[in-house]
Structure formats: structure tokens, C-alpha cells
N, C-alpha and C. Protein backbone atom coordinates (compact mmCIF):
# COMPACT_ATOMS: atom_id res chain seq x y z
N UNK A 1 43.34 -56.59 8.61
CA UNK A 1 42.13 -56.02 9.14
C UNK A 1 42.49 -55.15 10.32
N UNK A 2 41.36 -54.26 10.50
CA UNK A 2 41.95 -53.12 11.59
C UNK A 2 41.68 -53.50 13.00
N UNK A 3 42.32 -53.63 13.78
CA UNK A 3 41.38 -53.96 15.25
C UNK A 3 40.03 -53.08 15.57
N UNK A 4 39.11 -53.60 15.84
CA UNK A 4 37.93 -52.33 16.37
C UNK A 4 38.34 -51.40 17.43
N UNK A 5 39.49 -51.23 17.90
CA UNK A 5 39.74 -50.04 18.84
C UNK A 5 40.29 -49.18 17.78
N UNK A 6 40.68 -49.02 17.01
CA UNK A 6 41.49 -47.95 16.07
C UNK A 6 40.36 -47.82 15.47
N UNK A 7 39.39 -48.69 14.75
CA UNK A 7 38.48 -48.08 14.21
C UNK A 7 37.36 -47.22 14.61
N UNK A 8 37.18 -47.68 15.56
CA UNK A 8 36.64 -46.35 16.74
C UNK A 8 37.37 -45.22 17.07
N UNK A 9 38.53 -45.16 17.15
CA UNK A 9 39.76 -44.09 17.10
C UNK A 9 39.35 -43.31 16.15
N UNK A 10 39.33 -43.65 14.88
CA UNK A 10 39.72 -43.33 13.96
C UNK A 10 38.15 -42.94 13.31
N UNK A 11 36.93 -43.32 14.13
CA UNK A 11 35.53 -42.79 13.79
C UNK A 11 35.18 -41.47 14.32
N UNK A 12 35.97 -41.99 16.06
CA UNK A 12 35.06 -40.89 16.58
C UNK A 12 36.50 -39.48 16.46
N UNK A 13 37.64 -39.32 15.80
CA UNK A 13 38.36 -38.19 15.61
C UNK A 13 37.60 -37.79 14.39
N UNK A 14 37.85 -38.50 13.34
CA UNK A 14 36.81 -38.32 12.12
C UNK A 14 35.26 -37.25 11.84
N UNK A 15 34.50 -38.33 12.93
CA UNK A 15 32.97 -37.47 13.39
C UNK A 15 33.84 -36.45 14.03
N UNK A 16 34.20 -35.93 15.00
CA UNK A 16 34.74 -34.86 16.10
C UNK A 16 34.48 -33.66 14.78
N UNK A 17 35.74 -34.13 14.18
CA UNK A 17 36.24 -32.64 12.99
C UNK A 17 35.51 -32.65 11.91
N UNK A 18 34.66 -33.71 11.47
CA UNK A 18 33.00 -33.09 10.47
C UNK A 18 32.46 -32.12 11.00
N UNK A 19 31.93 -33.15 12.56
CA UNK A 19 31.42 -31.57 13.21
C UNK A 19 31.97 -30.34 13.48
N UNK A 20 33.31 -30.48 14.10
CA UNK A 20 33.36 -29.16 14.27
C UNK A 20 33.23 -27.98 13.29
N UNK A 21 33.57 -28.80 11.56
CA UNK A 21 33.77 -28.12 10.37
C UNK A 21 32.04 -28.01 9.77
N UNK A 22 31.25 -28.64 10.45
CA UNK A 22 29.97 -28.28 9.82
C UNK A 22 28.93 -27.75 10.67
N UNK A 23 29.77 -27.06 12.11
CA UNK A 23 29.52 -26.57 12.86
C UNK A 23 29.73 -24.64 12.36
N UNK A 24 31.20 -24.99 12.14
CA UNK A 24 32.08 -23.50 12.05
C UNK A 24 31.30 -23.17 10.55
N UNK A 25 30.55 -23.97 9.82
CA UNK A 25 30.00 -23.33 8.66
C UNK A 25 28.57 -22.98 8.96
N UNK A 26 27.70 -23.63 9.76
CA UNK A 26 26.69 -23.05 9.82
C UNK A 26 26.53 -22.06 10.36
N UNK A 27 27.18 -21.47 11.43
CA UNK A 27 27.79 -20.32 11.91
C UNK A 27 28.08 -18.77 10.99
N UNK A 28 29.25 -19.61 10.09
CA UNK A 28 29.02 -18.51 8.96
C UNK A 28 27.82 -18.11 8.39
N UNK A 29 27.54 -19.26 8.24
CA UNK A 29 26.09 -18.75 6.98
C UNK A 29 25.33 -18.45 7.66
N UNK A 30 25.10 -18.50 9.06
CA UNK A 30 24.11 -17.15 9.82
C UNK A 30 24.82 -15.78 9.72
N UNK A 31 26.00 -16.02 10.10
CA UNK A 31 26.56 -14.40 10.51
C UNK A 31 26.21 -13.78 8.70
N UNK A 32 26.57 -14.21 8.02
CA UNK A 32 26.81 -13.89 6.53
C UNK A 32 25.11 -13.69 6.62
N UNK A 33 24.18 -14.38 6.58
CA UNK A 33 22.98 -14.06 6.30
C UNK A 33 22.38 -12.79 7.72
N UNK A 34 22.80 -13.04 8.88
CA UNK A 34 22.62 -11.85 9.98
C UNK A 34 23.12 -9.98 9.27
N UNK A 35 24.32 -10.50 8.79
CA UNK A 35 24.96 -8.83 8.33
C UNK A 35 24.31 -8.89 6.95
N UNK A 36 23.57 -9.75 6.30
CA UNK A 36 23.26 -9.26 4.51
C UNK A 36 21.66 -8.65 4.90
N UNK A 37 20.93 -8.90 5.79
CA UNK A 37 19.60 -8.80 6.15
C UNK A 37 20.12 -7.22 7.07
N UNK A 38 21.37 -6.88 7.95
CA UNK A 38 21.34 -5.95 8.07
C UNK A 38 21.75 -4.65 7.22
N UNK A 39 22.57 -4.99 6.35
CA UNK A 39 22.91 -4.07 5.31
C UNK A 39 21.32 -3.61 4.65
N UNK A 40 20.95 -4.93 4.12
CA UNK A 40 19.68 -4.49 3.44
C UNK A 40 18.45 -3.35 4.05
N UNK A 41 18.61 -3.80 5.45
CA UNK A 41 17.47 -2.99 6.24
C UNK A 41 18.21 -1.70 6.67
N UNK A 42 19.28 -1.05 6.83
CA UNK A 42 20.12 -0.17 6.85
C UNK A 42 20.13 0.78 5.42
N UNK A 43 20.24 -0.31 4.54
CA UNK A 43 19.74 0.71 3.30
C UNK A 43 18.46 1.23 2.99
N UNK A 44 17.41 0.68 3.52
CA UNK A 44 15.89 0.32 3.49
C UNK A 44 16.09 2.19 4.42
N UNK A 45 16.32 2.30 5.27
CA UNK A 45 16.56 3.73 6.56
C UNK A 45 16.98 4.34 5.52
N UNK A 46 17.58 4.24 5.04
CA UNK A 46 18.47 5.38 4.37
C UNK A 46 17.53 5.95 2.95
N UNK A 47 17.18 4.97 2.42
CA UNK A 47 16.30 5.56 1.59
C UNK A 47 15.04 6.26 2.21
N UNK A 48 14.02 5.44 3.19
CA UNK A 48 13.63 6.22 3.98
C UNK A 48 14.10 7.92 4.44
N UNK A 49 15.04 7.98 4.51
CA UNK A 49 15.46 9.24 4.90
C UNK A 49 15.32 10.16 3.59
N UNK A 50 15.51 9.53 2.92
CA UNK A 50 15.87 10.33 1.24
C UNK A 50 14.41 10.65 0.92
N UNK A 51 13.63 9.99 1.27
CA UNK A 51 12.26 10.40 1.02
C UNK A 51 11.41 11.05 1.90
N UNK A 52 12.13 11.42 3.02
CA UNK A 52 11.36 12.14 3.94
C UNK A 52 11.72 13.38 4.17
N UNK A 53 13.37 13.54 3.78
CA UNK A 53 13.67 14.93 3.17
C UNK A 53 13.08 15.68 1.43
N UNK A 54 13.00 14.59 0.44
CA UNK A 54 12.30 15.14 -0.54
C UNK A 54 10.78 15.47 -0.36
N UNK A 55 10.37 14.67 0.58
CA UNK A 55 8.92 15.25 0.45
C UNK A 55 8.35 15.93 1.26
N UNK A 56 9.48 16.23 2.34
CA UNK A 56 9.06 17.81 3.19
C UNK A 56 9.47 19.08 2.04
N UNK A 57 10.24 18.46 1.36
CA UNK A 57 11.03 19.83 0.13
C UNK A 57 10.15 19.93 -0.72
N UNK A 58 9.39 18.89 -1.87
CA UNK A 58 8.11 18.80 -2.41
C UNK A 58 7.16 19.71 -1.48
N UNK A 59 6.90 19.65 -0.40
CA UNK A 59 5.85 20.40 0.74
C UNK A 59 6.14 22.04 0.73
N UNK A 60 7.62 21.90 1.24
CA UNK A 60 7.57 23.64 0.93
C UNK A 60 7.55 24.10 0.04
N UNK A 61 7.91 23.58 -1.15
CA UNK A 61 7.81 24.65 -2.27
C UNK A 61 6.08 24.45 -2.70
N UNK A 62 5.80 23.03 -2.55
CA UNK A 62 4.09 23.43 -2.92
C UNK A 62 3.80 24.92 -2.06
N UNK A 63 4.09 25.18 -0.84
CA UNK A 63 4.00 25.75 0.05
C UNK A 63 3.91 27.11 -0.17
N UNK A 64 5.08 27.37 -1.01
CA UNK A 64 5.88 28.79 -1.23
C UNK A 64 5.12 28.97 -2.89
N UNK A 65 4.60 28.13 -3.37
CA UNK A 65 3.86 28.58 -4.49
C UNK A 65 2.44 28.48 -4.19
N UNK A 66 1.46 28.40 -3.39
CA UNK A 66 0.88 28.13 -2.78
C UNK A 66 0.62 30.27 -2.07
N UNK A 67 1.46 30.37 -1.81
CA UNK A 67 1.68 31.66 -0.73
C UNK A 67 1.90 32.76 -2.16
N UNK A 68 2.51 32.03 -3.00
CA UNK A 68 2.92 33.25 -4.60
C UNK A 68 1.59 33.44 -4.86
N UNK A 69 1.01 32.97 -4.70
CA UNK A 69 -0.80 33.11 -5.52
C UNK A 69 -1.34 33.59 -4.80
N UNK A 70 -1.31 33.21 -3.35
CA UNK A 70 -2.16 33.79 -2.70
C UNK A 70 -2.03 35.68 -2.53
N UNK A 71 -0.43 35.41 -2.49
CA UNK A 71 0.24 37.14 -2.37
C UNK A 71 -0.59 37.72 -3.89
N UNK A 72 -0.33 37.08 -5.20
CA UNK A 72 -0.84 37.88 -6.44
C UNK A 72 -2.28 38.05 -6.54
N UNK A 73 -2.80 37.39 -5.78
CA UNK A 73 -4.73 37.89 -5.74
C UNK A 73 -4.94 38.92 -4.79
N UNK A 74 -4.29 38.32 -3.56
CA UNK A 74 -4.25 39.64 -3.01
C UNK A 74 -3.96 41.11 -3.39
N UNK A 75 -2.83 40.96 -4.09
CA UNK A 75 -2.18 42.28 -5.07
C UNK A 75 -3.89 42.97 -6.06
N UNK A 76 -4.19 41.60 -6.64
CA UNK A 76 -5.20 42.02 -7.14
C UNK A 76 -6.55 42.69 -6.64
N UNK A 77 -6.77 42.03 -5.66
CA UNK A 77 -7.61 42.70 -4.79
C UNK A 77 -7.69 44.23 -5.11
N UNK A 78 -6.57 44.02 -4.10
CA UNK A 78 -5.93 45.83 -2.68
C UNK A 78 -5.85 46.55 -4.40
N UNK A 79 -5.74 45.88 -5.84
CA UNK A 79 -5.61 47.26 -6.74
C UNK A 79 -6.89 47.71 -7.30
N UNK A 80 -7.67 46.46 -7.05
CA UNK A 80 -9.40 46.93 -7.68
C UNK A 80 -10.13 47.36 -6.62
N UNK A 81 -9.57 47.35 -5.41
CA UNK A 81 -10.59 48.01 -4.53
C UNK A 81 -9.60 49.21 -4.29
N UNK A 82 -8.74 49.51 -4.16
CA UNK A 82 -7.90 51.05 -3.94
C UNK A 82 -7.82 50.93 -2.65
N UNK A 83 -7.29 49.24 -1.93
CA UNK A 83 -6.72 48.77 -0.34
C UNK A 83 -5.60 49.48 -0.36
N UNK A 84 -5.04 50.61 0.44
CA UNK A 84 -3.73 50.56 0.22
C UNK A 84 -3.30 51.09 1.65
N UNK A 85 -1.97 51.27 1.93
CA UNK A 85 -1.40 52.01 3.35
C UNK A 85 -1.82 50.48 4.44
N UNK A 86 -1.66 50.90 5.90
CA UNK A 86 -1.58 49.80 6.64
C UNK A 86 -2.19 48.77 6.96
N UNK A 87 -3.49 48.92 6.28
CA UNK A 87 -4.42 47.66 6.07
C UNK A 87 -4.00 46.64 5.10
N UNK A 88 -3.47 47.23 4.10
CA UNK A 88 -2.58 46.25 2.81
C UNK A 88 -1.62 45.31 3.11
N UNK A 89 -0.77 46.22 3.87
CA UNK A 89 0.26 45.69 4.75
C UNK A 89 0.32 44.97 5.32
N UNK A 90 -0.66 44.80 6.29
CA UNK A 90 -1.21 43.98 7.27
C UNK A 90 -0.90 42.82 6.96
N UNK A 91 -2.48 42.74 5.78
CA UNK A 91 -2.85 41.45 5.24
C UNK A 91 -1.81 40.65 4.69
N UNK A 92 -0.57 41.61 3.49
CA UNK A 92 0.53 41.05 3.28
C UNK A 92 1.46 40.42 4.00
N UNK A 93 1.74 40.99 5.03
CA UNK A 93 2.36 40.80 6.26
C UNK A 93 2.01 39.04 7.02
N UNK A 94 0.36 39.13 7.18
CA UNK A 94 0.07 37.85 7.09
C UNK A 94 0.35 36.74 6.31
N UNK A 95 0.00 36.74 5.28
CA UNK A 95 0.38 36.01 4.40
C UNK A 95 1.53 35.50 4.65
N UNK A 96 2.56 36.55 4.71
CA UNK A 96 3.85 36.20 4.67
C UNK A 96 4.19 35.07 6.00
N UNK A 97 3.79 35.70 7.07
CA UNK A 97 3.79 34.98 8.50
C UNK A 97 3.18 33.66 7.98
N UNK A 98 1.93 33.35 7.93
CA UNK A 98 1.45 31.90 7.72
C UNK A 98 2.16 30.92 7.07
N UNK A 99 2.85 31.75 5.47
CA UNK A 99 3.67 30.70 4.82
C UNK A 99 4.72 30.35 5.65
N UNK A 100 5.80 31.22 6.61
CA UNK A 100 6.67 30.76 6.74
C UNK A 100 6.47 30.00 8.37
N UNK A 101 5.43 30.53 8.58
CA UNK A 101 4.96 29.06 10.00
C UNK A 101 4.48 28.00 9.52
N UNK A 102 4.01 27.62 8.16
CA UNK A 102 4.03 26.40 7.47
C UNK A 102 5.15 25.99 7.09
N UNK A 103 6.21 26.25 6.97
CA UNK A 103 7.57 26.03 6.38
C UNK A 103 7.84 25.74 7.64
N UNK A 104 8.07 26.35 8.57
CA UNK A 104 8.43 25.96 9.57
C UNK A 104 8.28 24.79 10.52
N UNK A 105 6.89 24.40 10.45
CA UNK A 105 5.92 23.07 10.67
C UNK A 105 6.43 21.88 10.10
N UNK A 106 6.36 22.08 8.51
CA UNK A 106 7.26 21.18 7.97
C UNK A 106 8.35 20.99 8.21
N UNK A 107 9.60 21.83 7.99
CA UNK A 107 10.48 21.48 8.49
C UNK A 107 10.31 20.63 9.92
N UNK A 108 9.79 21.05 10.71
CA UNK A 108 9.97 20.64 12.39
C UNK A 108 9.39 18.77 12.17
N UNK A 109 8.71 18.54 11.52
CA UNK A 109 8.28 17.47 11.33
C UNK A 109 9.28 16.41 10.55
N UNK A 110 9.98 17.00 9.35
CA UNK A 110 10.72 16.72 8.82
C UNK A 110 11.84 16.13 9.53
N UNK A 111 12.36 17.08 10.42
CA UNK A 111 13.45 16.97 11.48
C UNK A 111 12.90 15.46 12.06
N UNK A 112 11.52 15.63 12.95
CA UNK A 112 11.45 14.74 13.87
C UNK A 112 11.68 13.01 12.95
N UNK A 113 11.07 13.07 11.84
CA UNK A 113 10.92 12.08 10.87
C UNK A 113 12.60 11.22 10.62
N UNK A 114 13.73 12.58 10.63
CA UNK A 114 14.95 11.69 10.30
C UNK A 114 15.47 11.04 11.89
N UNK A 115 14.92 11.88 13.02
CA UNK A 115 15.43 11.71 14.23
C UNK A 115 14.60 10.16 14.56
N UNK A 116 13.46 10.24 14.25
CA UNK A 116 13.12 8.76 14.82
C UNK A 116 13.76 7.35 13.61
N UNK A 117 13.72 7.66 12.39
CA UNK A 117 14.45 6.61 11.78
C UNK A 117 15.85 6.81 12.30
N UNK A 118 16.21 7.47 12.36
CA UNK A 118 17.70 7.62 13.14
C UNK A 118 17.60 6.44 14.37
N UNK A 119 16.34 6.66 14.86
CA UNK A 119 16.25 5.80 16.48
C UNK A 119 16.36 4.25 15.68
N UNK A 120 15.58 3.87 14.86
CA UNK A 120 14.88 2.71 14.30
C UNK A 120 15.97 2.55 13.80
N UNK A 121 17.30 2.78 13.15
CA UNK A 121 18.54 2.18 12.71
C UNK A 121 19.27 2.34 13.99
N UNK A 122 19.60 2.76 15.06
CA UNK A 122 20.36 2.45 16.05
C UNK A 122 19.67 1.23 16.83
N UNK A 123 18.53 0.96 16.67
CA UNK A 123 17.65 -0.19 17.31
C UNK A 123 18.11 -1.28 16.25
N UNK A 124 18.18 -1.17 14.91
CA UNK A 124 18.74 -2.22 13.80
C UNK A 124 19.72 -2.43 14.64
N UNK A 125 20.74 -1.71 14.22
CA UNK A 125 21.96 -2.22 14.91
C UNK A 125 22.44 -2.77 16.23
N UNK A 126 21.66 -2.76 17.41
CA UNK A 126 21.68 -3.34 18.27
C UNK A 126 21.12 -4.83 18.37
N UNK A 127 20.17 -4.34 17.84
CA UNK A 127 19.40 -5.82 17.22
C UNK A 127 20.00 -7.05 16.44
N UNK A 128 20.77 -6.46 15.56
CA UNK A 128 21.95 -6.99 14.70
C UNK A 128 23.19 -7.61 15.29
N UNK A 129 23.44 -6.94 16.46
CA UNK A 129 24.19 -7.48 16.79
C UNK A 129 24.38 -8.60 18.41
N UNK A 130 22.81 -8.25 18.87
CA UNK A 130 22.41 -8.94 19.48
C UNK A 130 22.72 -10.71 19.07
N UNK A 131 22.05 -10.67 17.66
CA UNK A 131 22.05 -11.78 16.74
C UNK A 131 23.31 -12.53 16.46
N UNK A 132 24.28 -11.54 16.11
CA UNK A 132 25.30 -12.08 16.36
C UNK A 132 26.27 -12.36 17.14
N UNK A 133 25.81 -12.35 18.43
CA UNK A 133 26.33 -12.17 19.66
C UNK A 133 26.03 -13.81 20.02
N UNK A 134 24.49 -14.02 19.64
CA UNK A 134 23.85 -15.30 20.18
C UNK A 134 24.07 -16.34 19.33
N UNK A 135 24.85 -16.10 18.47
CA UNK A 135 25.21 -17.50 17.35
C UNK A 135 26.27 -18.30 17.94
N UNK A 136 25.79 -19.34 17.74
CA UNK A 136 27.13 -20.70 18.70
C UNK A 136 27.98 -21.18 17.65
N UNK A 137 29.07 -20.67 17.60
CA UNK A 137 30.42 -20.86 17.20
C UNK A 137 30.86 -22.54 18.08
N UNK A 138 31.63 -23.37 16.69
CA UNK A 138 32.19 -24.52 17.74
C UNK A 138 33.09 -24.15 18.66
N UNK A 139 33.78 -25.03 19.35
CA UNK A 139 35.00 -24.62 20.23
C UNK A 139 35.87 -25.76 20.05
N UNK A 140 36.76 -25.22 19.40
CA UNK A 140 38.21 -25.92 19.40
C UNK A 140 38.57 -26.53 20.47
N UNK A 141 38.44 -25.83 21.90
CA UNK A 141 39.09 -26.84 23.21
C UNK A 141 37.77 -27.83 23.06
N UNK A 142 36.97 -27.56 22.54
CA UNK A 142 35.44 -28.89 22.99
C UNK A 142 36.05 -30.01 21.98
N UNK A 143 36.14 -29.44 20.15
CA UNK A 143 36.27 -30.76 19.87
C UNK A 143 37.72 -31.48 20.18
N UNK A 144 38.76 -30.74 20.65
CA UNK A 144 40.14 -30.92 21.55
C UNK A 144 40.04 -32.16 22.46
N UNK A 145 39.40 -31.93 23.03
CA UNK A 145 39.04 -32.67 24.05
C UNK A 145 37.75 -33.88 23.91
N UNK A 146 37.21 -34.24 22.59
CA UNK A 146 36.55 -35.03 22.35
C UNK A 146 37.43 -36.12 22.01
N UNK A 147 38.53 -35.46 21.12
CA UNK A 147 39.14 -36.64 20.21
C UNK A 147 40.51 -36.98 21.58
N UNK A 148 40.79 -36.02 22.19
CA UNK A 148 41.64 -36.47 23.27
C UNK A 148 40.89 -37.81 24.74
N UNK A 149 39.65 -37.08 24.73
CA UNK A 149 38.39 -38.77 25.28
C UNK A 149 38.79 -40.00 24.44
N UNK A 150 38.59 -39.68 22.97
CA UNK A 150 38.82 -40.88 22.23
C UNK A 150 39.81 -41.45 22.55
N UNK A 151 41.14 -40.56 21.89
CA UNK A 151 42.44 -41.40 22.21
C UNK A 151 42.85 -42.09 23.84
N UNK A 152 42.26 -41.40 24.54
CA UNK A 152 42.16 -42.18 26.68
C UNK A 152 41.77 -43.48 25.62
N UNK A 153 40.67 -43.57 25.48
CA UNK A 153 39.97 -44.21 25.41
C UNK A 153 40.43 -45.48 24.73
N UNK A 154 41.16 -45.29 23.69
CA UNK A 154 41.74 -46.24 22.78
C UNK A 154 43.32 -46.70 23.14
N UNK A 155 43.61 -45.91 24.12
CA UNK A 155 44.96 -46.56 24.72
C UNK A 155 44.68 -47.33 25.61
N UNK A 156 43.23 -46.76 26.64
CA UNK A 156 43.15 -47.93 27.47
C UNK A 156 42.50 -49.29 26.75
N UNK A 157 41.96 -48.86 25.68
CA UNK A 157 40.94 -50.54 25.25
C UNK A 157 42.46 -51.33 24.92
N UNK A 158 43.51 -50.74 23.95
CA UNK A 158 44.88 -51.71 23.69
C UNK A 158 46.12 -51.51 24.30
N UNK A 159 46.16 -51.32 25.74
CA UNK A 159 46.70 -51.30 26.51
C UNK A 159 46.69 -52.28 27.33
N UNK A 160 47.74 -53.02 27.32
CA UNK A 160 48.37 -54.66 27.79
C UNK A 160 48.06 -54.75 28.97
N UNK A 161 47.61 -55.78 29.79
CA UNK A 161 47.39 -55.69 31.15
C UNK A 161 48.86 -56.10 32.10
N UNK A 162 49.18 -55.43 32.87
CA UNK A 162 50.09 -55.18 33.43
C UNK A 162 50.42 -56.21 34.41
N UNK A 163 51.28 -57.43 34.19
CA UNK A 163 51.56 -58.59 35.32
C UNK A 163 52.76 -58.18 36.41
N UNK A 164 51.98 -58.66 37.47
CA UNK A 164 53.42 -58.44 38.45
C UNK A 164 54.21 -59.76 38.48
């Protein structure tokens, strides 16, 4: 049979390194679940982006066909009324200006649209790593020094008393 000082030895080194080993895993499986939740939301931006450039591009060309029609009625006009010389011009001239200060609009919006998800994934990532900054990892000198308590501990419980 074992003396009860070794078996306490031999419990509390035992418990020490469960924990530390079911310590160092729950750890993982945050960090592992911290970076899979950031990948995901990183891709989540990115598609975002993909759709905020197609549908300013969807915008201008509605835009620019939008401005084709308007230019060919006009054409029609200025030929059934006999508009012609610098009044024609003008109006063409307009046209032309409005579409491309709508193009321009869009674009500018467009721009601002990738610049703030741009902000909102540098905020992910800080965020992200905030998270993993604050996850408690075991410490080797902690459980070091648990099972080194133990063993004090178990030399002094069978440790002979000393006669002079």
C-alpha cells in the first residue's frame, strides 16, 4: 500500500498537469475560434467592397445610358424644331456636364464607401487582436511551482525527525 504522502504527491503533480493541459487547450480553442470569426468577418469587408464597387459601376453606366437618351431626344428635338448653332450647343454641352457631375458624385461616394469599410476592417483587426491579447494562457513557471509546493511538501510530511 502507498503511504498517503506519495499519494498526495502523486495527486496533486497529476491535477497540476491536467490543468495546465486543459488550460493550454482552452486557450487554443479561443484563439482558433478568435482568428476563424476574424477571417470570416474580414471576408464579410471584402465582399462588401466587391459590392460597393459593382454597384457604383451598375450606377454609372445606368448613368451614361441614362445621358445616351437623353442626348438622342434632344438630337430629336433641335432636328424638328430647326435648334441649331449656339443654343444647341449649349443644351448639349449641358447634358454632357450633368452626366459627368453624376459620375463624378458616384464615384466620390463610392470612394468614401471603400474608405470607411477600410476603417471598419482596421477596427476588426484591432479588435481581434485585442481578444487575443486578453486570453489567459497557463504558465509553466505557475504549474512549476505548484508541483515543486507539492514535492516541499511531501519531503517534509516523510522526512525523519532529526535527533540530537
Amino acid at each position: 500500500m502507498c503511504d498517503p504522502a506519495s499519494a498526495m504527491l502523486a495527486l496533486s503533480i497529476g491535477t497540476t498537469a491536467l490543468s495546465f493541459i486543459d488550460q493550454a487547450n482552452q486557450a487554443d480553442a479561443a484563439t482558433d475560434s478568435i482568428k476563424d470569426s476574424y477571417e470570416l468577418q474580414a471576408k464579410q469587408v471584402q465582399e462588401q467592397q466587391k459590392q460597393i464597387n459593382a454597384n457604383a459601376q451598375d450606377d454609372m453606366s445606368q448613368r451614361a445610358r441614362e445621358a445616351t437618351i437623353e442626348r438622342g431626344r434632344l438630337k430629336a428635338i433641335q432636328g424638328e424644331s430647326g435648334l441649331i448653332g449656339n443654343t444647341a450647343d449649349r443644351i448639349m454641352n449641358e447634358s454632357y456636364f450633368n452626366e459627368e457631375s453624376d459620375i463624378a458624385s458616384i464615384e466620390s461616394n463610392r470612394v468614401n464607401s471603400i474608405k470607411q469599410s477600410s476603417l471598419e476592417a482596421q477596427g476588426l483587426t484591432a479588435r481581434t487582436q485585442s481578444e487575443l491579447n486578453s486570453i489567459k494562457r497557463p504558465s509553466a513557471l505557475s504549474a512549476g511551482l505548484q508541483i515543486g509546493t507539492a514535492v516541499a511538501g511531501y519531503k517534509q510530511a516523510t522526512a525523519k525527525p532529526k535527533t540530537p
